[in-house]
Protein backbone atom coordinates (compact mmCIF):
# COMPACT_ATOMS: atom_id res chain seq x y z
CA UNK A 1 0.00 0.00 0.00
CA UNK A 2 1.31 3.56 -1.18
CA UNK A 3 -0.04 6.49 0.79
CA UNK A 4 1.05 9.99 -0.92
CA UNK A 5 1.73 13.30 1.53
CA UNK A 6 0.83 16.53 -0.16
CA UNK A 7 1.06 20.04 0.80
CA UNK A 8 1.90 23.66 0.31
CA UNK A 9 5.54 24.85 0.10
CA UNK A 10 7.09 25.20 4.14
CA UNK A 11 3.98 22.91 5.53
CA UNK A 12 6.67 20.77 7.47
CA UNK A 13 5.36 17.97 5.19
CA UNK A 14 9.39 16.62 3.92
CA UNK A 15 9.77 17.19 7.86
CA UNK A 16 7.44 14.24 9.08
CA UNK A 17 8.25 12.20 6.07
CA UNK A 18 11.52 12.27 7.49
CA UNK A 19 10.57 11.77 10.65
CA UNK A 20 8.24 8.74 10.32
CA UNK A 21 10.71 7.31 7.81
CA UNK A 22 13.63 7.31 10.45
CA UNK A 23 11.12 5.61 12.63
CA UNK A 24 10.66 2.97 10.26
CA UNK A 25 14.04 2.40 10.05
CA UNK A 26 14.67 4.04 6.75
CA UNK A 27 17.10 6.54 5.96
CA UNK A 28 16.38 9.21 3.05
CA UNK A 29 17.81 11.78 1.59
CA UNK A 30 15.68 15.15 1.00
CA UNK A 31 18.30 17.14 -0.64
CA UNK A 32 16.38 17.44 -3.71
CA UNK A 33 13.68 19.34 -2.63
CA UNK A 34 11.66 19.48 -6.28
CA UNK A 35 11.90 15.56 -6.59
CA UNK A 36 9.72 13.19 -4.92
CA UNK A 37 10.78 10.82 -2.32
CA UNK A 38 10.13 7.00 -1.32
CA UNK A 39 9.62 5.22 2.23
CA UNK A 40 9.53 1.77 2.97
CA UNK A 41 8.23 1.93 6.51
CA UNK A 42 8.08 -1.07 9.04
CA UNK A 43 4.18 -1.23 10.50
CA UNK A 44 4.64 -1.37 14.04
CA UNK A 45 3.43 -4.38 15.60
CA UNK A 46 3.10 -5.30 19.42
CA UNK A 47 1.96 -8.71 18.49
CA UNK A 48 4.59 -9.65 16.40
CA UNK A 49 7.42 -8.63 18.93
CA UNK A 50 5.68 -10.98 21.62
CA UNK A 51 5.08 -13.88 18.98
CA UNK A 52 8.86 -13.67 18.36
CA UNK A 53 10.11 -13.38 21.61
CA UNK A 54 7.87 -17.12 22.11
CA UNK A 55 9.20 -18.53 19.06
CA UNK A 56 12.19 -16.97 18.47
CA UNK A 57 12.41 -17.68 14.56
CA UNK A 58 15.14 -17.36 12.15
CA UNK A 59 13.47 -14.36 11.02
CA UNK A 60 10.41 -11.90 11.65
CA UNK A 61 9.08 -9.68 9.05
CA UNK A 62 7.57 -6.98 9.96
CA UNK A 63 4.17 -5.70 7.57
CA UNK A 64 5.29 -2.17 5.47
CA UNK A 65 3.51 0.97 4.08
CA UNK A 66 5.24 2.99 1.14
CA UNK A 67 5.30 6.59 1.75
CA UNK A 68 5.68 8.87 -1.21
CA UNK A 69 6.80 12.54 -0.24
CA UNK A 70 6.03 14.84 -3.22
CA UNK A 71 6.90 18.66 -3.59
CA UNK A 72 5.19 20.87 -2.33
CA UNK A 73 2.48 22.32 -4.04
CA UNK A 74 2.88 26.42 -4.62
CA UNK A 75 -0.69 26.91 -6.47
CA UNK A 76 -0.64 30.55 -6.31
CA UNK A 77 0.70 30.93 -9.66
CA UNK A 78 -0.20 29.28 -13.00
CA UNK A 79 3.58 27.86 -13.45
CA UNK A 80 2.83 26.31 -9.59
CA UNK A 81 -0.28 24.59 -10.85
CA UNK A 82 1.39 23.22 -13.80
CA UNK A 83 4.09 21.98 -11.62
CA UNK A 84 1.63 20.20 -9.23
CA UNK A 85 -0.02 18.59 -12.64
CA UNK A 86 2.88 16.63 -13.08
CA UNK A 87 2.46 14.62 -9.70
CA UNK A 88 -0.88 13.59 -10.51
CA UNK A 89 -0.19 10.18 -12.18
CA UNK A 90 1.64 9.58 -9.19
CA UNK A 91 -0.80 10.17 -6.32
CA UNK A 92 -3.41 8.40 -8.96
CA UNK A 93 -1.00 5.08 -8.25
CA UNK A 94 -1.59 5.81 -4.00
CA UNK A 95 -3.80 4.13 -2.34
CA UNK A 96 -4.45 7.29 -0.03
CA UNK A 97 -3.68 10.79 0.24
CA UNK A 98 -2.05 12.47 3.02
CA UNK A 99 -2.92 16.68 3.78
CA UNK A 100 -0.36 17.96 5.75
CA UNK A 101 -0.92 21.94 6.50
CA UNK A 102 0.53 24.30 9.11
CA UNK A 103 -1.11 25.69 11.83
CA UNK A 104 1.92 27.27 13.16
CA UNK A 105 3.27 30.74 13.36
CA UNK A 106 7.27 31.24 12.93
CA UNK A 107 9.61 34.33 12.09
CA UNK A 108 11.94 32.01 10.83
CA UNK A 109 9.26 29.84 8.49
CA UNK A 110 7.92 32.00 5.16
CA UNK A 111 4.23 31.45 5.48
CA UNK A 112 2.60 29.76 2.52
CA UNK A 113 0.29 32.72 1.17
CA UNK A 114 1.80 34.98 3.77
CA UNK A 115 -0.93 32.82 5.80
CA UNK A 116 -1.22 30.23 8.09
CA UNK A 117 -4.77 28.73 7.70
CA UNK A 118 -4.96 25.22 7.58
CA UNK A 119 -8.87 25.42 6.48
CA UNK A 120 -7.68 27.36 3.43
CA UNK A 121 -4.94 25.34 2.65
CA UNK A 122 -7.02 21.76 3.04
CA UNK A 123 -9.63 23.45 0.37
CA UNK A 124 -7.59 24.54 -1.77
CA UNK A 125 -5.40 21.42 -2.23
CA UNK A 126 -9.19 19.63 -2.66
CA UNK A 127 -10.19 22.04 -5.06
CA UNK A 128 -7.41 21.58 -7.58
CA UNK A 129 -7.95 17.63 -7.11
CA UNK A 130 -11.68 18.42 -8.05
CA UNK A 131 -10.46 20.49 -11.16
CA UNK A 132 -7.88 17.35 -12.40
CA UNK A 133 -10.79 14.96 -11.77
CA UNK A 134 -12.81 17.69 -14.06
CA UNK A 135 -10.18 17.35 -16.84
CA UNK A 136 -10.42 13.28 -16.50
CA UNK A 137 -14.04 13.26 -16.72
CA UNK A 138 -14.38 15.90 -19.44
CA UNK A 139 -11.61 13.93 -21.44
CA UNK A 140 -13.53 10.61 -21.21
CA UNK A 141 -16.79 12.18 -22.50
CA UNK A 142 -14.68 13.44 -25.32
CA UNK A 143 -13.66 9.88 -26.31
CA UNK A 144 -17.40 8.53 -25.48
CA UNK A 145 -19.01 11.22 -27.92
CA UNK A 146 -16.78 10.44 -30.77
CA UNK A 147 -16.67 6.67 -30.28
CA UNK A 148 -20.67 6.79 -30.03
CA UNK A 149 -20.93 8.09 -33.68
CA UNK A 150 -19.18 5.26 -35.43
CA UNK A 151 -20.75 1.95 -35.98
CA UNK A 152 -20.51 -0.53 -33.25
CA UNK A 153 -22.51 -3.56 -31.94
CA UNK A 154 -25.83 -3.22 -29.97
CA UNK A 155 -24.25 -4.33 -26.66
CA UNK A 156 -20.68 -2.40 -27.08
CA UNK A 157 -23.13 0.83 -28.08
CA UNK A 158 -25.36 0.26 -24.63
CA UNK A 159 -22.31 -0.31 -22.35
CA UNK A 160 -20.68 3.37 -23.94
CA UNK A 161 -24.23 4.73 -23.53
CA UNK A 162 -24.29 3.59 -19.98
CA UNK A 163 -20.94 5.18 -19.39
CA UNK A 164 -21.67 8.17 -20.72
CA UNK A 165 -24.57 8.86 -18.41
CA UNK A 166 -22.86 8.16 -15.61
CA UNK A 167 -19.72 10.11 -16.49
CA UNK A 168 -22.80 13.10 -17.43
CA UNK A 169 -23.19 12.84 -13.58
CA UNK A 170 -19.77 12.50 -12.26
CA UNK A 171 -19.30 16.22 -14.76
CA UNK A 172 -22.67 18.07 -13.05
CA UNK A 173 -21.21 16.70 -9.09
CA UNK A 174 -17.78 17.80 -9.72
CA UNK A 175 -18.84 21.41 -11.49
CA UNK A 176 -20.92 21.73 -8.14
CA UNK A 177 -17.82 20.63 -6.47
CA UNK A 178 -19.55 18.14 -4.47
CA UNK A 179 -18.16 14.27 -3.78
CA UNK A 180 -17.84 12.52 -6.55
CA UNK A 181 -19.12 9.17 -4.42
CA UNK A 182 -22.38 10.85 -4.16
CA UNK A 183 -22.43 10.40 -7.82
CA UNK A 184 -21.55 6.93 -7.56
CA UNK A 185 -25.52 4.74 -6.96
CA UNK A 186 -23.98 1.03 -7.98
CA UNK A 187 -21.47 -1.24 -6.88
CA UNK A 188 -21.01 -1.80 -10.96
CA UNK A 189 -20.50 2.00 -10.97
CA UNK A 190 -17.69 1.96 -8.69
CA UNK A 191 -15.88 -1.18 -9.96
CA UNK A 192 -16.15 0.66 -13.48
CA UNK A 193 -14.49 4.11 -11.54
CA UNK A 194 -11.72 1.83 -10.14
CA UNK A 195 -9.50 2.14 -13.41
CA UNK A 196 -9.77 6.07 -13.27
CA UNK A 197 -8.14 6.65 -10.10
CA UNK A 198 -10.03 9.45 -9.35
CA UNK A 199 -8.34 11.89 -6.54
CA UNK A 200 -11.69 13.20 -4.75
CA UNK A 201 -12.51 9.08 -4.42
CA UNK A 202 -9.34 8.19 -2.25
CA UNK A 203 -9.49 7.73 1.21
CA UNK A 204 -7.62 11.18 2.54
CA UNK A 205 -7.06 12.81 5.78
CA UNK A 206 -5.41 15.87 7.29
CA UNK A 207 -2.01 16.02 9.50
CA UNK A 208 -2.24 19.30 11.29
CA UNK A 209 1.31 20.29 11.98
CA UNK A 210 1.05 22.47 14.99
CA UNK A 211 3.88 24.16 17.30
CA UNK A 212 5.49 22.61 20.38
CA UNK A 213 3.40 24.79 22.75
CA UNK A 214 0.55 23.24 21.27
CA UNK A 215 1.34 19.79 21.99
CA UNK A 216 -0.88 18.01 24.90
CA UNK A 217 -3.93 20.07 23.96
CA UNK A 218 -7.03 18.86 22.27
CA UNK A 219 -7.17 19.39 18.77
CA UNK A 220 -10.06 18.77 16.35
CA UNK A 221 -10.80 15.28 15.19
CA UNK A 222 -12.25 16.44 11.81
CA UNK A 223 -11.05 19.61 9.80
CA UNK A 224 -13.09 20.32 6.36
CA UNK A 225 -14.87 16.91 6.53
CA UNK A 226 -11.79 14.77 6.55
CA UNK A 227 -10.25 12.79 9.66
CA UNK A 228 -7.48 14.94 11.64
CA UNK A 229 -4.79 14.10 13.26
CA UNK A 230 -1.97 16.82 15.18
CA UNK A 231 1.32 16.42 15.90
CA UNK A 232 4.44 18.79 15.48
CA UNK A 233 6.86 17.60 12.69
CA UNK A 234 10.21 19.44 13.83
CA UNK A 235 9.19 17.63 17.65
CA UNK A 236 8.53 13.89 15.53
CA UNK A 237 11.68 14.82 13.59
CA UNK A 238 14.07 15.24 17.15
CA UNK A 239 12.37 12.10 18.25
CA UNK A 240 13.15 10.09 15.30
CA UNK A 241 16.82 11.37 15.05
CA UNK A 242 17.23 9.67 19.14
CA UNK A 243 18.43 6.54 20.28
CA UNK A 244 15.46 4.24 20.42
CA UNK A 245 15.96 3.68 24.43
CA UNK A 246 15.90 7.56 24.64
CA UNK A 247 12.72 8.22 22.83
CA UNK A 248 9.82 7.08 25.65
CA UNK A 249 11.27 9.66 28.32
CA UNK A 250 11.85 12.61 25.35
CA UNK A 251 7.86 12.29 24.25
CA UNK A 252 6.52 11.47 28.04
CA UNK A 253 7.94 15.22 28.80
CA UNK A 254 6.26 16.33 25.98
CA UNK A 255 2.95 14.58 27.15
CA UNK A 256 3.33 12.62 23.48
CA UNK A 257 1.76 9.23 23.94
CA UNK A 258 2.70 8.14 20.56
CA UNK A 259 5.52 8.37 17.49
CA UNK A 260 4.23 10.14 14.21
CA UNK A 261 5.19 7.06 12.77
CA UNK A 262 2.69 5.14 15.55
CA UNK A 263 -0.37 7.51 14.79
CA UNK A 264 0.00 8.20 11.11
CA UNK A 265 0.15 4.40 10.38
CA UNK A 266 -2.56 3.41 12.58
CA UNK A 267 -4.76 6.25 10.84
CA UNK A 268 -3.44 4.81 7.65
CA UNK A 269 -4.42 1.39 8.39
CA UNK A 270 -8.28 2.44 9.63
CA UNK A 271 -9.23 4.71 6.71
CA UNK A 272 -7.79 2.04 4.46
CA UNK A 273 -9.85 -0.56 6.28
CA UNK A 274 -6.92 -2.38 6.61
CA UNK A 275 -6.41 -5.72 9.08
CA UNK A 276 -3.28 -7.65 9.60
CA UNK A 277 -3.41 -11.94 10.19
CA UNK A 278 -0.38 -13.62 11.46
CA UNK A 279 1.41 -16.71 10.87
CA UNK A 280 4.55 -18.22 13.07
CA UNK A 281 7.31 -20.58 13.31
CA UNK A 282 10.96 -21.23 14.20
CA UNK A 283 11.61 -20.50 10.89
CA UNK A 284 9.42 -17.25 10.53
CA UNK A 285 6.93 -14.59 12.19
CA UNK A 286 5.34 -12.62 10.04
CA UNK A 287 2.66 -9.94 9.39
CA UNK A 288 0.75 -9.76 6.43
CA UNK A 289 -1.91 -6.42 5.44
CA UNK A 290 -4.99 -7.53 3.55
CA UNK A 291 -8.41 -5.38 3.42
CA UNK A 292 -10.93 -5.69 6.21
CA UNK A 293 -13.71 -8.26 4.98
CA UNK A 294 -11.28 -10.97 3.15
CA UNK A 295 -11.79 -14.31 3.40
CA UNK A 296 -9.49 -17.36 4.73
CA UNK A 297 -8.76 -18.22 0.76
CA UNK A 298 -8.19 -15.03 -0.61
CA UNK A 299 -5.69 -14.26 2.54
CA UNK A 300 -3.85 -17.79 2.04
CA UNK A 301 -3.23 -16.45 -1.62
CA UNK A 302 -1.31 -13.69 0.10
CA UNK A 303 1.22 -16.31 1.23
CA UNK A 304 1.08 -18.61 -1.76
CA UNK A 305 -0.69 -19.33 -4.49
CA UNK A 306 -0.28 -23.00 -3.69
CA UNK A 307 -1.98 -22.78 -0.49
CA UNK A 308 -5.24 -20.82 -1.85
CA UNK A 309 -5.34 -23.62 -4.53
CA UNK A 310 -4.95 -26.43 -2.49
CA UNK A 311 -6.92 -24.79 0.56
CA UNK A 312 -8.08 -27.29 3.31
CA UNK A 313 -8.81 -25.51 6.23
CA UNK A 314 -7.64 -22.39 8.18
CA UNK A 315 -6.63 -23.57 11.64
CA UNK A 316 -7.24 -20.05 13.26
CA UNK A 317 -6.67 -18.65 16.59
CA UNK A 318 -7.30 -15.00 17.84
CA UNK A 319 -4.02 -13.28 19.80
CA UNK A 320 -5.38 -12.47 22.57
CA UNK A 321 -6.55 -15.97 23.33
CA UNK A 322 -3.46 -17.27 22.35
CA UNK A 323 -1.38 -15.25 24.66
CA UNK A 324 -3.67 -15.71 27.42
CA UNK A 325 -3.14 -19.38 26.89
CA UNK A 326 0.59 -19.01 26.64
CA UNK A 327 1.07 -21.04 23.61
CA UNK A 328 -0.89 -23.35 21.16
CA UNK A 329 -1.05 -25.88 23.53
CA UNK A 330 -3.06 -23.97 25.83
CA UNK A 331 -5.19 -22.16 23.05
CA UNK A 332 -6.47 -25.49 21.91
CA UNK A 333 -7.25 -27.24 25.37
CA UNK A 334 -9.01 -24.10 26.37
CA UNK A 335 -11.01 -24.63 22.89
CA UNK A 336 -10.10 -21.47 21.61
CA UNK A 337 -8.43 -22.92 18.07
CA UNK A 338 -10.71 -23.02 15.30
CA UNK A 339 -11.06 -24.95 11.63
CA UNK A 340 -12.16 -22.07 9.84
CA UNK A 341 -13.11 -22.61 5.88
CA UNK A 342 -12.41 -20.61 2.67
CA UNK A 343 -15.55 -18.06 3.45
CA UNK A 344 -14.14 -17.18 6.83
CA UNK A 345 -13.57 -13.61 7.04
CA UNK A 346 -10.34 -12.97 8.94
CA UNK A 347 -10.12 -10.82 11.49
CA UNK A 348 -7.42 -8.51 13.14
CA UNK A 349 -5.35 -10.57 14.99
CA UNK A 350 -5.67 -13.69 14.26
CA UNK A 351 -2.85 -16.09 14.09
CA UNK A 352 -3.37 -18.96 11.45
CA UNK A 353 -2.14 -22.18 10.04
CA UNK A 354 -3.09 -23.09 6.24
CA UNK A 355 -3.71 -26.79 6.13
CA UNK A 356 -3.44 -27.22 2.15
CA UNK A 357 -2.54 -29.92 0.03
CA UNK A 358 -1.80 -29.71 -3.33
């Protein structure tokens, strides 16, 4: 999974990229401010660390989340738009969008817009998404209109009609600037939207990046209709840049319960609808990141292809019950393992065992 951070210029956005990068135990280098920049980050994993500390394998592998830093976005000129045009194709491929605006005043820190309003900033990053997803849509009904005039069978003629309508409706929503998923009244709709990538479809929130003095206070759950979550991304940086061992006593004076890298991928993981099954042995522990509502086949194909096709059972156990048991041992005489089949929708948590045979 890719999530893509976007911003205006001096936003402290390359700053928590950084940060939660450094966290994840990778090193980049933002020298090149104008280029964009990759993260493979480690998904923290409390689990894991206990499950390997029981078995200790040969190796544990830790889940990951790409994060894609891209420049910031100056659209207060026409050359600054036509710069941010270029990254499109490139949050298209993301899975999810990041905001990250300032709410901080500095002397030292040009203001974006001589401003610091984080509203402002949020709308107007949505409103040029709006306007690509315009040029998309308006582009497709070019290509509809002119394929609709040439011969073509009944069926191939309906299924352009049919896309034409709908893309009729996707035009009127986005000229009104409303969601384009209030557009959207199928399933078949939205499988056919899939392909487009649209930006005002993906799953998006807001990183407020606030000053130190604002750290410990309450801050708003929600800013312009998208899930918020505040942090300070010079603080996150000084935190990622100590030794681990020195990092808990650092945040606890700050009254910061968690890493950047903590929150962000947690509030990754929930507006992705994300879940995370493990599987152990001397020779491995592992996490593995499939989408909330897959079943015990389509999650064994995640391992191997071999296992989905020769699928038997899922012998299944939830973590909790298996550390309260101790071990597998314990889980099964307190009846807690279960034979689960290929429609079993697996949960968060759960340890399994593919019985498969090919």
């Amino acid at each position: 999974m890719k999530v893509a951070l976007i911003g205006p210029p001096q936003s402290g956005k390359s700053t928590l990229f950084a940060a939660v990068a450094e966290a994840g135990g990778s090193h980049v280098d933002l020298s090149r401010g104008d280029q964009p920049h990759l993260a493979v980050v480690k998904v923290p994993d409390e689990r894991l660390v206990w499950l390997s500390e029981q078995f200790k394998p040969k190796k544990t592998t830790f889940a990951e989340l790409q994060f894609l830093d891209l420049p910031g976005f100056d659209l207060s000129s026409e050359a600054g738009r036509n710069h941010a045009k270029t990254h499109w194709a490139a949050m298209r491929q993301s899975d999810m969008l990041v905001f990250v605006v300032r709410s901080f005043a500095s002397d030292q820190v040009a203001a974006y817009r001589d401003r610091v309003e984080p509203r402002s900033d949020v709308d107007e990053l949505r409103a040029e998404m709006l306007f690509a997803d315009l040029d998309q849509v308006t582009n497709r009904i070019e290509k509809l209109e002119a394929s609709l005039k040439k011969p073509a069978p009944p069926a191939k003629r309906d299924e352009s009609l049919r896309e034409m309508e709908l893309m009729k409706r996707l035009q009127t929503a986005l000229e009104q600037e409303q969601p384009l998923s209030q557009a959207v009244t199928s399933e078949a709709e939205a499988k056919l939207l899939r392909s487009f990538a649209f930006l005002s479809l993906k799953p998006a929130l807001v990183v407020l990046n606030c000053g130190e003095e604002e750290l410990g206070q309450a801050g708003p759950d929600e800013l312009q209709h998208l899930p918020c979550i505040r942090l300070s991304a010079r603080i996150e940086e000084e935190i990622a840049q100590l030794p681990p061992a020195e990092r808990p006593e650092f945040m606890a004076d700050l009254g910061i319960a968690d890493s950047a890298r903590d929150r962000l991928i947690r509030a990754c993981y929930e507006h992705l609808k994300l879940v995370s099954f493990l599987t152990v042995g001397e020779d491995e522990c592992r996490a593995w990141t499939i989408p909330a509502g897959t079943d015990a086949v389509t999650a064994a194909h995640e391992i191997h292809s071999d296992i989905a096709r020769g699928f038997i059972r899922a012998e299944t156990v939830a973590y909790d019950d298996y550390r309260a048991a101790g071990d597998m041992k314990g889980a099964k005489a307190a009846g807690k393992v279960r034979l689960e089949g290929k429609t079993y929708l697996v949960q968060d948590g759960d340890i399994i065992n593919f019985r498969f045979a090919i």
